[in-house]
C-alpha atoms as a PDB file:
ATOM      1  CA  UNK A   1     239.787  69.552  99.702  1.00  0.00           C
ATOM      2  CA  UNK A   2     243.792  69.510  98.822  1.00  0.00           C
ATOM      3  CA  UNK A   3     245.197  66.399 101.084  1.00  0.00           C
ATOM      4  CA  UNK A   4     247.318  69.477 103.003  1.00  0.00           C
ATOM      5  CA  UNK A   5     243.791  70.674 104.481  1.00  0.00           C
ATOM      6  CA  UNK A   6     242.582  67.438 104.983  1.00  0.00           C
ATOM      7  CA  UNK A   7     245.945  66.773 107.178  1.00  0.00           C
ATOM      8  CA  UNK A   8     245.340  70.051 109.012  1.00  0.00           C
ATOM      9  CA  UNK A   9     241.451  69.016 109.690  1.00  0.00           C
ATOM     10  CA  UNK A  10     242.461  65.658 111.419  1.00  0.00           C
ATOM     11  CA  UNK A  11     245.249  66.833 113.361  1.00  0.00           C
ATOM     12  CA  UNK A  12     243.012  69.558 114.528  1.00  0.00           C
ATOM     13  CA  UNK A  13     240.629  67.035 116.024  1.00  0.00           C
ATOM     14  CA  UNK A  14     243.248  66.382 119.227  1.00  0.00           C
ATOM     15  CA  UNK A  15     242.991  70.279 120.738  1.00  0.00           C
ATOM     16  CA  UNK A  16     246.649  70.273 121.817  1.00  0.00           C
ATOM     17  CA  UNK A  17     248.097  69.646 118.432  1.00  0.00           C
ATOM     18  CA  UNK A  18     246.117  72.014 117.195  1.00  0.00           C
ATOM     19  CA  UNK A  19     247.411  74.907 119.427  1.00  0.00           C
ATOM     20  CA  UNK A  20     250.451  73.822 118.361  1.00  0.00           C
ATOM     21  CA  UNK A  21     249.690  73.977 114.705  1.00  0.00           C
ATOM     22  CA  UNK A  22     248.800  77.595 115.045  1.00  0.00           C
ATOM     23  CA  UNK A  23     251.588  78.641 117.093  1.00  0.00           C
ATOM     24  CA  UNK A  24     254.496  77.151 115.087  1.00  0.00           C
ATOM     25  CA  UNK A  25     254.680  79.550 112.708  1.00  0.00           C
ATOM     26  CA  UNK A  26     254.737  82.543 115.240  1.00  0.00           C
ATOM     27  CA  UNK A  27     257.493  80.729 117.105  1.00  0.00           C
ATOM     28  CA  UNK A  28     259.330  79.810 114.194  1.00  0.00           C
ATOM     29  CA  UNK A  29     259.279  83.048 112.633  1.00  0.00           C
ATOM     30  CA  UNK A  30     259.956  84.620 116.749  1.00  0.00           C
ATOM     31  CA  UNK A  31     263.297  82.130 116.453  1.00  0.00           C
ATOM     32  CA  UNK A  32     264.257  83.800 112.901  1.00  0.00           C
ATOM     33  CA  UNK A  33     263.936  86.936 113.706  1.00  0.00           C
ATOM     34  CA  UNK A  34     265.979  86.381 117.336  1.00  0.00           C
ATOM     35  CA  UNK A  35     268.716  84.356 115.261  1.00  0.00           C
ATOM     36  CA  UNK A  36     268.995  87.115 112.766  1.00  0.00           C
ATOM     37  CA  UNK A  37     269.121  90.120 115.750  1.00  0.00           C
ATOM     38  CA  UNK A  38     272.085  88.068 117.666  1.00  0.00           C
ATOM     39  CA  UNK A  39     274.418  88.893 114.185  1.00  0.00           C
ATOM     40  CA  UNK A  40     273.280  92.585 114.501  1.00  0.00           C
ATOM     41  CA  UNK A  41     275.757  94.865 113.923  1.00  0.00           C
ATOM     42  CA  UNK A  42     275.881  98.644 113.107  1.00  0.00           C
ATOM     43  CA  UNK A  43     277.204  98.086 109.543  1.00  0.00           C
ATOM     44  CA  UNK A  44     274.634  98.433 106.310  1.00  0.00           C
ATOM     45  CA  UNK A  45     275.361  95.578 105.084  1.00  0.00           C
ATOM     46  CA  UNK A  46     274.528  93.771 108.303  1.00  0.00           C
ATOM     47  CA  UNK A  47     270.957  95.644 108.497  1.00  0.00           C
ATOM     48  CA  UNK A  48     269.369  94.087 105.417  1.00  0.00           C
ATOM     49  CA  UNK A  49     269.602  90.797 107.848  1.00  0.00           C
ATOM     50  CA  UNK A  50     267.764  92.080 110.412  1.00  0.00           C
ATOM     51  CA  UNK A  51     264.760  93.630 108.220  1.00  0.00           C
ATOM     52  CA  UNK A  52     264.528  90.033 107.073  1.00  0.00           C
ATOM     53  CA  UNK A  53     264.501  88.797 110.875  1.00  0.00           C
ATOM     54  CA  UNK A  54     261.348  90.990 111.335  1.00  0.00           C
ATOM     55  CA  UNK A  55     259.630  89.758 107.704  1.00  0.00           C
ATOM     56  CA  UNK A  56     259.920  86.479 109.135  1.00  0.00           C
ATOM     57  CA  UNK A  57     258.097  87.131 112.582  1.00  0.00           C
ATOM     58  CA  UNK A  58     255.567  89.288 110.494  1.00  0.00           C
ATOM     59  CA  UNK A  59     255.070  86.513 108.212  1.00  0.00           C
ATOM     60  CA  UNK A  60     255.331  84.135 110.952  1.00  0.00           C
ATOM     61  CA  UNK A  61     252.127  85.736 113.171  1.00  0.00           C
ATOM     62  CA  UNK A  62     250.073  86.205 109.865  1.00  0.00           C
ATOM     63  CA  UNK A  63     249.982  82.541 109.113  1.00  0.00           C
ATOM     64  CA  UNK A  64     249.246  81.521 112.491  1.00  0.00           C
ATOM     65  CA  UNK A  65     246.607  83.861 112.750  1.00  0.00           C
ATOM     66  CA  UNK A  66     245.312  82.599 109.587  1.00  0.00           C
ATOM     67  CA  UNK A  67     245.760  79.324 110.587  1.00  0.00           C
ATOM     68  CA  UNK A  68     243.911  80.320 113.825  1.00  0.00           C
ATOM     69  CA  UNK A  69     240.979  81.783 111.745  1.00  0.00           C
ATOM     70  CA  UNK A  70     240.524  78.341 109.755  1.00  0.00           C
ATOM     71  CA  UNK A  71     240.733  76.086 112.505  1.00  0.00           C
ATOM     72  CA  UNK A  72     237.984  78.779 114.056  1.00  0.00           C
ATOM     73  CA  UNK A  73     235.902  78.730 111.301  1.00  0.00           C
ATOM     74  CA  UNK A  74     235.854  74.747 110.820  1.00  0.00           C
ATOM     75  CA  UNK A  75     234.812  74.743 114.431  1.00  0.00           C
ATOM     76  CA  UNK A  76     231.808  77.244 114.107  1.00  0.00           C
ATOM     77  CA  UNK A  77     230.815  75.214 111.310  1.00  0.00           C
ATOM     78  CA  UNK A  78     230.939  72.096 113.258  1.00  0.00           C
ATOM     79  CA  UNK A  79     228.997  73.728 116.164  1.00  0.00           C
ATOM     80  CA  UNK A  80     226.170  75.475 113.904  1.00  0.00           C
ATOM     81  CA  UNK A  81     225.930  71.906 112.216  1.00  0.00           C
ATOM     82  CA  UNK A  82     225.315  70.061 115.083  1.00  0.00           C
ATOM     83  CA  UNK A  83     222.856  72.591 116.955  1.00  0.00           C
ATOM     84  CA  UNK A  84     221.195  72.390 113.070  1.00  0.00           C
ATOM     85  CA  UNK A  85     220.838  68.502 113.803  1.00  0.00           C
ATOM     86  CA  UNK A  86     219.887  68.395 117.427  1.00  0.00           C
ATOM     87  CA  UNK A  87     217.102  71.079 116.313  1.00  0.00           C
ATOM     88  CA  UNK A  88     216.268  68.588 114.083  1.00  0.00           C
ATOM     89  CA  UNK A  89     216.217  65.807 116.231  1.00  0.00           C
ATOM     90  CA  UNK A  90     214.348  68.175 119.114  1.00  0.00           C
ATOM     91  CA  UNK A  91     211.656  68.692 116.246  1.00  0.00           C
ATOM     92  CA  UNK A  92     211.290  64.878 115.394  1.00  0.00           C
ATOM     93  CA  UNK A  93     210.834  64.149 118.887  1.00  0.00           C
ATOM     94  CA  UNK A  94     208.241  66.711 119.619  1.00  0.00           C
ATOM     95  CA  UNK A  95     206.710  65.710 116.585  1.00  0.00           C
ATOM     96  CA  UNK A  96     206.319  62.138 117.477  1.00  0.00           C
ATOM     97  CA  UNK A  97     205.488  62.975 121.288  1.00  0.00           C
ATOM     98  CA  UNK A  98     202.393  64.956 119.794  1.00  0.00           C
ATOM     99  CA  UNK A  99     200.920  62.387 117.208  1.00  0.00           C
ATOM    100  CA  UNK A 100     201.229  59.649 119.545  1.00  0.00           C
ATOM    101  CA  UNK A 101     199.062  62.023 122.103  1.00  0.00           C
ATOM    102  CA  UNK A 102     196.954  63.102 119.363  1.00  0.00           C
ATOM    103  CA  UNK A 103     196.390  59.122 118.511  1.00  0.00           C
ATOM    104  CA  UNK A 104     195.726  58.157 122.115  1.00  0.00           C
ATOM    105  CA  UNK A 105     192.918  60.431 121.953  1.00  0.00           C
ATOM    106  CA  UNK A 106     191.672  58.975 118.846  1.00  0.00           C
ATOM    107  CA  UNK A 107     191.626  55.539 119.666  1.00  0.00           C
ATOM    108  CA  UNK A 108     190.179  56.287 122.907  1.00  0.00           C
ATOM    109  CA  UNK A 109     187.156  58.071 121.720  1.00  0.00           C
ATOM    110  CA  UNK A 110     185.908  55.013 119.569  1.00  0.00           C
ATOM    111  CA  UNK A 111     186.903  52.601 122.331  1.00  0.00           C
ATOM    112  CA  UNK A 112     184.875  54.562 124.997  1.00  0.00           C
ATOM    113  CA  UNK A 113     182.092  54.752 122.408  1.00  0.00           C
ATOM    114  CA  UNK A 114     182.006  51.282 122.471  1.00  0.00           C
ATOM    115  CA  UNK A 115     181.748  50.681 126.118  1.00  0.00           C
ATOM    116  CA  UNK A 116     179.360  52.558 126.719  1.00  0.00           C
ATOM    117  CA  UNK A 117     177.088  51.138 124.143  1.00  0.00           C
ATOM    118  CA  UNK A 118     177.669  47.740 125.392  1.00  0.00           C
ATOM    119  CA  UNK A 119     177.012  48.531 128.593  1.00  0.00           C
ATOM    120  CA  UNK A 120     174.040  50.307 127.559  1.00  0.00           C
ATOM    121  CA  UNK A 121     172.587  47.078 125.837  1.00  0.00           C
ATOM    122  CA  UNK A 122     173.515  45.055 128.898  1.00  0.00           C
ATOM    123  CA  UNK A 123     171.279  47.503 130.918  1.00  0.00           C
ATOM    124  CA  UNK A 124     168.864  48.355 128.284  1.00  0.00           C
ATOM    125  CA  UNK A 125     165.132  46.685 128.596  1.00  0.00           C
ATOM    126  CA  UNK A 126     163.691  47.779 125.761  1.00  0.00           C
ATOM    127  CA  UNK A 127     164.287  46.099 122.504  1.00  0.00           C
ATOM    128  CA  UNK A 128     164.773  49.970 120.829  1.00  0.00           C
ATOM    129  CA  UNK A 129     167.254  51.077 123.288  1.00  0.00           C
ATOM    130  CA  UNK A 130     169.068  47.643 122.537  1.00  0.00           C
ATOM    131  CA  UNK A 131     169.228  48.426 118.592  1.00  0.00           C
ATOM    132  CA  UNK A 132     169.782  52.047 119.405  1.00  0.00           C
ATOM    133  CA  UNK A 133     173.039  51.040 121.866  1.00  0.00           C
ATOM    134  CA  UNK A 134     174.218  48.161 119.349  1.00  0.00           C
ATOM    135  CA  UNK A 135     174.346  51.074 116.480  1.00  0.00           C
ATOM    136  CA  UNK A 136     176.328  53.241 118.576  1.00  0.00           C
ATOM    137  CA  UNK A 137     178.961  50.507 118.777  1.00  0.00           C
ATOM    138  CA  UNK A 138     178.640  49.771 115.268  1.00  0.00           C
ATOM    139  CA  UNK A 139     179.510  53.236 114.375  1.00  0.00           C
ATOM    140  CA  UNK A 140     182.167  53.429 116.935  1.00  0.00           C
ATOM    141  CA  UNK A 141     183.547  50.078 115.821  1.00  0.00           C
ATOM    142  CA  UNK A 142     184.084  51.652 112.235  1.00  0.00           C
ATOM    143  CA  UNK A 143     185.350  54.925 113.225  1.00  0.00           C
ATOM    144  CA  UNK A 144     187.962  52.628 114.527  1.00  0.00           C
ATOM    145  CA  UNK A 145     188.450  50.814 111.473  1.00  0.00           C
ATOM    146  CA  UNK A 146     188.442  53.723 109.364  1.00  0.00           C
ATOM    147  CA  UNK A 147     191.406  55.414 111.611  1.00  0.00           C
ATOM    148  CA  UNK A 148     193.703  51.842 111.913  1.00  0.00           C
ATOM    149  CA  UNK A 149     192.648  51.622 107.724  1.00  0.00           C
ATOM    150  CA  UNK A 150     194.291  54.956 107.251  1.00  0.00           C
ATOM    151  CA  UNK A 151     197.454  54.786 109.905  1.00  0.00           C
ATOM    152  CA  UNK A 152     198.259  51.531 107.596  1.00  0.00           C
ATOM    153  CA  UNK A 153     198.248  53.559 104.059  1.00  0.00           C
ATOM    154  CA  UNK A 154     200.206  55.745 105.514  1.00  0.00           C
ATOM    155  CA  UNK A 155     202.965  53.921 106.407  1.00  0.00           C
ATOM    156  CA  UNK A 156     202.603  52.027 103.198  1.00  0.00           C
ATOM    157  CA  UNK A 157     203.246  55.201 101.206  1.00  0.00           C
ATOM    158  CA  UNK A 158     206.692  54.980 102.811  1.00  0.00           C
ATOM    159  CA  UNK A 159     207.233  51.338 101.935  1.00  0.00           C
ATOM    160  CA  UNK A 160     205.743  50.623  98.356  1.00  0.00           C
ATOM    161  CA  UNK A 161     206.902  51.988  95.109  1.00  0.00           C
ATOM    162  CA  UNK A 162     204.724  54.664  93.572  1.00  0.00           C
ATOM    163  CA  UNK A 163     203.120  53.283  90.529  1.00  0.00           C
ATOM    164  CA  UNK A 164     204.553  55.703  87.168  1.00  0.00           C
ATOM    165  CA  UNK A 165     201.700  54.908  84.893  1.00  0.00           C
ATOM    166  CA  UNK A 166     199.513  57.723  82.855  1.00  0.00           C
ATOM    167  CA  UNK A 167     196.406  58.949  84.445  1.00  0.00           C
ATOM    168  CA  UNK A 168     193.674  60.305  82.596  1.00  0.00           C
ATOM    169  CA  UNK A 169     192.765  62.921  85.305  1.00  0.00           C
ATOM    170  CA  UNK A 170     189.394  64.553  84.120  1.00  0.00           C
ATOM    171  CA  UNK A 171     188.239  60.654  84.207  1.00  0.00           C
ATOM    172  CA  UNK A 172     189.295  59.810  87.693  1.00  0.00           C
ATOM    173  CA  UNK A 173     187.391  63.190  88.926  1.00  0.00           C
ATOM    174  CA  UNK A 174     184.830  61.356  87.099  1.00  0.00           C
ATOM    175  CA  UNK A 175     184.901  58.360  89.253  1.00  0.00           C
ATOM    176  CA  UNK A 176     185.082  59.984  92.406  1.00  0.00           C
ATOM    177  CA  UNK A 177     182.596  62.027  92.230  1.00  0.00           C
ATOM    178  CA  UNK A 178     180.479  59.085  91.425  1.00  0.00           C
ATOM    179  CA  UNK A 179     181.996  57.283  94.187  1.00  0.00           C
ATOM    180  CA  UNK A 180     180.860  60.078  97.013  1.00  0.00           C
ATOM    181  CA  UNK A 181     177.329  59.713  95.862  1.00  0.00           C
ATOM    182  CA  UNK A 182     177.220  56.677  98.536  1.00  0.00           C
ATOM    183  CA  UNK A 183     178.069  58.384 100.937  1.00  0.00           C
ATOM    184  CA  UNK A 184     175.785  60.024 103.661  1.00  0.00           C
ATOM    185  CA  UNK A 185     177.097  63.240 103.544  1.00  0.00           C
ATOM    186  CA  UNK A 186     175.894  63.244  99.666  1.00  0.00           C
ATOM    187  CA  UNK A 187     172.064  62.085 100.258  1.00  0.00           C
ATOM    188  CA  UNK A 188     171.722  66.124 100.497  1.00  0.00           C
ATOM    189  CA  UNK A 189     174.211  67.678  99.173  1.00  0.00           C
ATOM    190  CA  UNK A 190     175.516  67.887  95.221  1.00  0.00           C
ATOM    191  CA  UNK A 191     178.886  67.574  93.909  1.00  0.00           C
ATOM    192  CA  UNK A 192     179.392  69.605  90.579  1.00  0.00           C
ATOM    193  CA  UNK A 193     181.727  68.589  88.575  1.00  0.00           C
ATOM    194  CA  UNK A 194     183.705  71.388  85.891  1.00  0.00           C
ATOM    195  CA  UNK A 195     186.012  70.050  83.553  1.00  0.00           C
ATOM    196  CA  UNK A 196     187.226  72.559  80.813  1.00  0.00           C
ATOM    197  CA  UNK A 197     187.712  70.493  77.797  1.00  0.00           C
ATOM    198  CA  UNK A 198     188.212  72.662  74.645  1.00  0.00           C
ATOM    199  CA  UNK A 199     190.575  73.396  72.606  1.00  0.00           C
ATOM    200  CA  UNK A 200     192.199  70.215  73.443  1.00  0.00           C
ATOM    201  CA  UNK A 201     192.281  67.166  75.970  1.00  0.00           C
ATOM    202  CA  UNK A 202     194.229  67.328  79.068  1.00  0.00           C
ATOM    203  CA  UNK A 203     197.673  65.480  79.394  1.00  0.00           C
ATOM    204  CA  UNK A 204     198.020  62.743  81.377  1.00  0.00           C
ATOM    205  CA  UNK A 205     199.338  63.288  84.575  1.00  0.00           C
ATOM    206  CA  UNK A 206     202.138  60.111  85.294  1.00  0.00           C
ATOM    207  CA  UNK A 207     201.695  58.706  88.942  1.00  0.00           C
ATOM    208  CA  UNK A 208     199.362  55.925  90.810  1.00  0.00           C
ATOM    209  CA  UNK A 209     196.139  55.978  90.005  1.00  0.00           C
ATOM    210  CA  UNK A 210     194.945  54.335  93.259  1.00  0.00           C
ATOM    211  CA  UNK A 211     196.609  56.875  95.402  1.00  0.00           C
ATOM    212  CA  UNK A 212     195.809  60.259  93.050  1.00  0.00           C
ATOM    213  CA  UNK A 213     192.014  58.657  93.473  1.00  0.00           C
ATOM    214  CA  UNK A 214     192.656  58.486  97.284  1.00  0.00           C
ATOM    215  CA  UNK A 215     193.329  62.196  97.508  1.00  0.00           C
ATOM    216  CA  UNK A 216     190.639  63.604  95.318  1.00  0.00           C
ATOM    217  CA  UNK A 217     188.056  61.260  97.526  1.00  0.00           C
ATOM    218  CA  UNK A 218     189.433  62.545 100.480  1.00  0.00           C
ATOM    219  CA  UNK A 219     188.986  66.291  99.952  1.00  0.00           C
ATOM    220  CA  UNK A 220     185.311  65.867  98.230  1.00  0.00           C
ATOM    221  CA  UNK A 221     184.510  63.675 100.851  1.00  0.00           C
ATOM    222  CA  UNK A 222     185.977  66.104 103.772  1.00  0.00           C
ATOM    223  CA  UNK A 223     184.409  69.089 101.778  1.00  0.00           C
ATOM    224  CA  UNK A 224     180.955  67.122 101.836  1.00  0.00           C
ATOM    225  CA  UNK A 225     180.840  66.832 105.757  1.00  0.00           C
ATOM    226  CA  UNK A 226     181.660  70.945 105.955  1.00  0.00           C
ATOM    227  CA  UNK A 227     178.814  71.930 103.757  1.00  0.00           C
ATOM    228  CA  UNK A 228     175.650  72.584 104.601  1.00  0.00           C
ATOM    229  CA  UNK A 229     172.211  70.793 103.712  1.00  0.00           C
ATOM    230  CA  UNK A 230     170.847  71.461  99.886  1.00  0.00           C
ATOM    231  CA  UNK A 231     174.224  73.064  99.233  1.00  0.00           C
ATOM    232  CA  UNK A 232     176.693  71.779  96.618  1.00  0.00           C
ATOM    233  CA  UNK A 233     180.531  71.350  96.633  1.00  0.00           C
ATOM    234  CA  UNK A 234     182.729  71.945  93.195  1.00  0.00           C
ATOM    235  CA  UNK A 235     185.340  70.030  91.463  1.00  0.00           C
ATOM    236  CA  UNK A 236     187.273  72.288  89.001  1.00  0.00           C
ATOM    237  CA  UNK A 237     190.142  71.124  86.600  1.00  0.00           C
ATOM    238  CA  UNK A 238     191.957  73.021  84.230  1.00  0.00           C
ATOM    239  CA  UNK A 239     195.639  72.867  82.365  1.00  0.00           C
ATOM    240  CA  UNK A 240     197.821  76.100  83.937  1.00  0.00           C
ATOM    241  CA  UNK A 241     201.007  75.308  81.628  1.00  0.00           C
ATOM    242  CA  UNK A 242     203.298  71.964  82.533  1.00  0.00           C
ATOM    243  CA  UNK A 243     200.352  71.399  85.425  1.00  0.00           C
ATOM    244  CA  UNK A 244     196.838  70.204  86.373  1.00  0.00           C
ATOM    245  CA  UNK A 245     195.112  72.191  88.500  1.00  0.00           C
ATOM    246  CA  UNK A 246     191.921  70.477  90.535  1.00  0.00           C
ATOM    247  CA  UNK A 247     190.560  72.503  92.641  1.00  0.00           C
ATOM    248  CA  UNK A 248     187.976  71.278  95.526  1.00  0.00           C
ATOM    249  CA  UNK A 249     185.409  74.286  97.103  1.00  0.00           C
ATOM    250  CA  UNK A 250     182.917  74.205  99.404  1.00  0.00           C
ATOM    251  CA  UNK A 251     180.819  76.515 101.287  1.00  0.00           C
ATOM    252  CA  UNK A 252     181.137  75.186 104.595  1.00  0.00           C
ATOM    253  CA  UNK A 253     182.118  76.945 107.752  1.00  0.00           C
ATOM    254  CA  UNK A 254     185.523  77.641 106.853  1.00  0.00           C
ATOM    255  CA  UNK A 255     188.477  77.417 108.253  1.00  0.00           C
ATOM    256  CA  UNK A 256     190.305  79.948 111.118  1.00  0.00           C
ATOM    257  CA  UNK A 257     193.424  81.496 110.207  1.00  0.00           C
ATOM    258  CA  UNK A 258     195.233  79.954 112.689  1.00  0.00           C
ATOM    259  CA  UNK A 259     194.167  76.557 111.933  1.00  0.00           C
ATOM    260  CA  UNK A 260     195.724  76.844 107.952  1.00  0.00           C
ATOM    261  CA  UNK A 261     199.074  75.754 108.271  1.00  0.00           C
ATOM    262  CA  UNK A 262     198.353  72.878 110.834  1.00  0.00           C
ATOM    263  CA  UNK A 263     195.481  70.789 108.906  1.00  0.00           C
ATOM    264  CA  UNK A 264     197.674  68.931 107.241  1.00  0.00           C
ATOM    265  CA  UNK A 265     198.882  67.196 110.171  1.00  0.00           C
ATOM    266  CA  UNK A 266     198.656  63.710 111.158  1.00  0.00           C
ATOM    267  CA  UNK A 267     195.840  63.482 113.714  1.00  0.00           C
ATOM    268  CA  UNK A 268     195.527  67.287 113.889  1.00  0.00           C
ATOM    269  CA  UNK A 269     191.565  68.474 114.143  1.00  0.00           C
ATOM    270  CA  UNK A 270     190.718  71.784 114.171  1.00  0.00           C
ATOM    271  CA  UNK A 271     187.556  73.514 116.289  1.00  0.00           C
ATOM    272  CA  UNK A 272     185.506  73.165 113.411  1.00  0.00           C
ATOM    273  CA  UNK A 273     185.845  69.856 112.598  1.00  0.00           C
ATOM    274  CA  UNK A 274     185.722  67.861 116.244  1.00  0.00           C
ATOM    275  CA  UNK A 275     182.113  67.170 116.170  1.00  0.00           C
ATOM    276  CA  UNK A 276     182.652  65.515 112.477  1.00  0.00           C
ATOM    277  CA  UNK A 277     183.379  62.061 111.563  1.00  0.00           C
ATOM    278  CA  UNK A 278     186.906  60.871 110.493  1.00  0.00           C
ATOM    279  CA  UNK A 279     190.294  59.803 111.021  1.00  0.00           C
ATOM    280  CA  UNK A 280     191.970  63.336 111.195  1.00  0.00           C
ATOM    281  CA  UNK A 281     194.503  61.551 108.755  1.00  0.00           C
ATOM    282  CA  UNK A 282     192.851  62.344 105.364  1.00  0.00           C
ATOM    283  CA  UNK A 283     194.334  65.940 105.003  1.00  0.00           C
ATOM    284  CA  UNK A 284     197.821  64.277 105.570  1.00  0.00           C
ATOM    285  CA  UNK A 285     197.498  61.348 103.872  1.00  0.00           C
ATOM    286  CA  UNK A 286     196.501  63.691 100.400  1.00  0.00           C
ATOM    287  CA  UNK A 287     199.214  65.728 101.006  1.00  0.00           C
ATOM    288  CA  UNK A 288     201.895  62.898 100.949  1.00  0.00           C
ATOM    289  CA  UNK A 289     200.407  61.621  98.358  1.00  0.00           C
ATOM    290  CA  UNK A 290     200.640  64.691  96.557  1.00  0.00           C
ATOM    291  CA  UNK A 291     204.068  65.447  97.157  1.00  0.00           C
ATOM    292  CA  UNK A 292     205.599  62.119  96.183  1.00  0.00           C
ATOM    293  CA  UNK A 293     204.220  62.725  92.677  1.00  0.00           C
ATOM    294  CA  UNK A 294     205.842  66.067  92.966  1.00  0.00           C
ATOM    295  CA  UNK A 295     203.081  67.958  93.287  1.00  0.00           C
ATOM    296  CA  UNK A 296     201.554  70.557  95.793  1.00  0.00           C
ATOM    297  CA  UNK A 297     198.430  71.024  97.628  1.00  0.00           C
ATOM    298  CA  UNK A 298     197.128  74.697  99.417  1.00  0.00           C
ATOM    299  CA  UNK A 299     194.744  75.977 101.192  1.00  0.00           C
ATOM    300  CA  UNK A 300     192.348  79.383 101.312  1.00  0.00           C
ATOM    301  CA  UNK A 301     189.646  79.763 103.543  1.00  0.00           C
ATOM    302  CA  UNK A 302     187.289  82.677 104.435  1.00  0.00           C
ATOM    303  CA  UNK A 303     185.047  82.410 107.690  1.00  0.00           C
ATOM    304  CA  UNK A 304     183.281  85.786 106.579  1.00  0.00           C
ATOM    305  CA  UNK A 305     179.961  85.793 104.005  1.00  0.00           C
ATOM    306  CA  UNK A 306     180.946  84.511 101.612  1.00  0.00           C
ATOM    307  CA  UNK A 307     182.790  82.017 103.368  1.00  0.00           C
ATOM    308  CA  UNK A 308     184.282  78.287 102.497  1.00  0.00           C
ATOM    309  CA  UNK A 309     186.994  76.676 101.591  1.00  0.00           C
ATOM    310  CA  UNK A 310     189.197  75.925  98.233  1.00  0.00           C
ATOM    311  CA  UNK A 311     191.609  73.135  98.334  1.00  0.00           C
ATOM    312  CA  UNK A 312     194.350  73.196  95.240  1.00  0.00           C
ATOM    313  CA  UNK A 313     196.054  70.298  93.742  1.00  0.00           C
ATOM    314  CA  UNK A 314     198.666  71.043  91.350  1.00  0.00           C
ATOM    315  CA  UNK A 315     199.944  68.314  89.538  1.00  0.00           C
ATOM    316  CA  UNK A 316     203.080  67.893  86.933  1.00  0.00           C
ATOM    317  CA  UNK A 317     201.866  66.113  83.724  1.00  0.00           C
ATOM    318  CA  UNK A 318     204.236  64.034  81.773  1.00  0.00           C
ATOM    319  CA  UNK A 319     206.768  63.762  84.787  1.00  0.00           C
ATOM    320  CA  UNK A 320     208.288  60.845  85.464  1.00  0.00           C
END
């Protein structure tokens, strides 16, 4: 900005100067013109002055109504920047009003859980309702674990540097779906894996292995819990140009409409998915992930026959 607009901008910040600013040249050019009529007279000559009087007032009003139009504009600017940021702000604060809600709940499931087992054993005269009441804590006692485990990688991803090492993709799929075999979910239900690997091998993708494992458990593991008994869940992978492409299906319930564009928050559970195990954080922590290796991860769902649910990660190889 030229140092005479920067001299404008900070004497417009005191209101009075800035009237004044705009008005001097309309006053100025008001005095010309005035000056110039008092030497009127009727002789030719003499005329030439006053058409110059009235070029001067002319010119004079223009630049204070340019003048008037800047100062104007700087102030709409200022005004649509600062509803901008307290929309922001209002959006933050909402934000943080509902995950804090949406935690309370969370915490205090697995906490009442636990309560009422104990009490339950305290009560209980049987030695089966005691095991029966001391697995009910058990399981509440993880769920609790499993929700503090994930709050804490979350906030980690905002603290620790992203490893940039390569990452042999088709072999982490690999591991993780050898990793989701233990889990309970799995004892009737098969994860097939589909890896296209001719004409060539993939690329490496460049990221943190760790984490890129973390999301790819999450979704088989959250696809697992959706799908029904003797059913199967996919894992597809394939090269689409300067990306990998893994793509996670299941034919579960699926997921409403409504409910698309708000899975991925923190804490957020949909209908579907309130009588299921599990932090509500899993969703949000893959898509973080996913993002800070400059990737992308969607969504499609059908709830009619056939219904399920694909989850796409998209993934940049070779970036760094």
């Amino acid at each position: 900005m030229p140092l005479f607009l920067r001299f404008l901008n900070w004497l417009a910040n005191w209101r009075l100067l800035r009237t004044v600013i705009v008005l001097t040249p309309a006053v100025f050019g008001a005095l010309i013109s005035a000056f110039l009529q008092a030497y009127y007279q009727p002789v030719p000559l003499l005329a030439f002055r006053v058409d110059i009087g009235m070029m001067g007032f002319i010119l004079g009003v223009v630049m204070s109504i340019v003048l008037a139009a800047y100062f104007f504009g700087e102030t709409s600017r200022g005004w649509y920047a600062r509803r901008e940021v307290d929309e922001i702000v209002s959006q933050t604060e909402e934000g943080r009003r509902q995950f804090i809600r949406r935690l309370d709940h969370e915490i205090k499931n697995p906490l009442t859980g636990m309560q009422v087992a104990l009490v339950n054993m305290s009560e209980a005269a049987a030695e089966t309702d005691r095991k029966r009441a001391g697995e009910n804590a058990r399981i509440a006692v993880e769920r609790l674990k499993r929700l503090l485990a994930d709050l804490r990688k979350l906030a980690e991803l905002e603290e620790r540097p992203l490893e940039r090492l390569p990452v042999d993709i088709p072999e982490l799929l690999e591991e993780v779906a050898e990793a989701v075999e233990t889990l309970p979910a799995a004892q009737d239900r098969k994860v097939h894996l589909l890896i296209a690997r001719v004409p060539w091998p993939y690329p490496p993708v460049t990221g943190d292995r760790d984490l890129l494992g973390l999301v790819f458990y999450n979704l088989v593991e959250n696809a697992l819990k959706f799908t029904g008994a003797n059913d199967s869940v996919e894992v597809r992978a394939l090269e689409d140009g300067r990306s990998i492409v893994v793509e996670v299906a299941d034919s579960g319930v699926g997921i409403p409409p409504e409910e698309l564009m708000r899975i991925f928050e923190e804490l957020y559970r949909g209908v579907n998915a309130r009588g299921t195990e599990g932090s509500g954080l899993g969703l949000a922590l893959a898509r973080r992930i996913v993002y800070l290796h400059g990737g992308l991860v969607e969504v499609r769902s059908r709830q009619d026959d056939p219904r399920g649910t694909v989850f796409t990660v998209r993934l940049p190889v070779g970036k760094k």
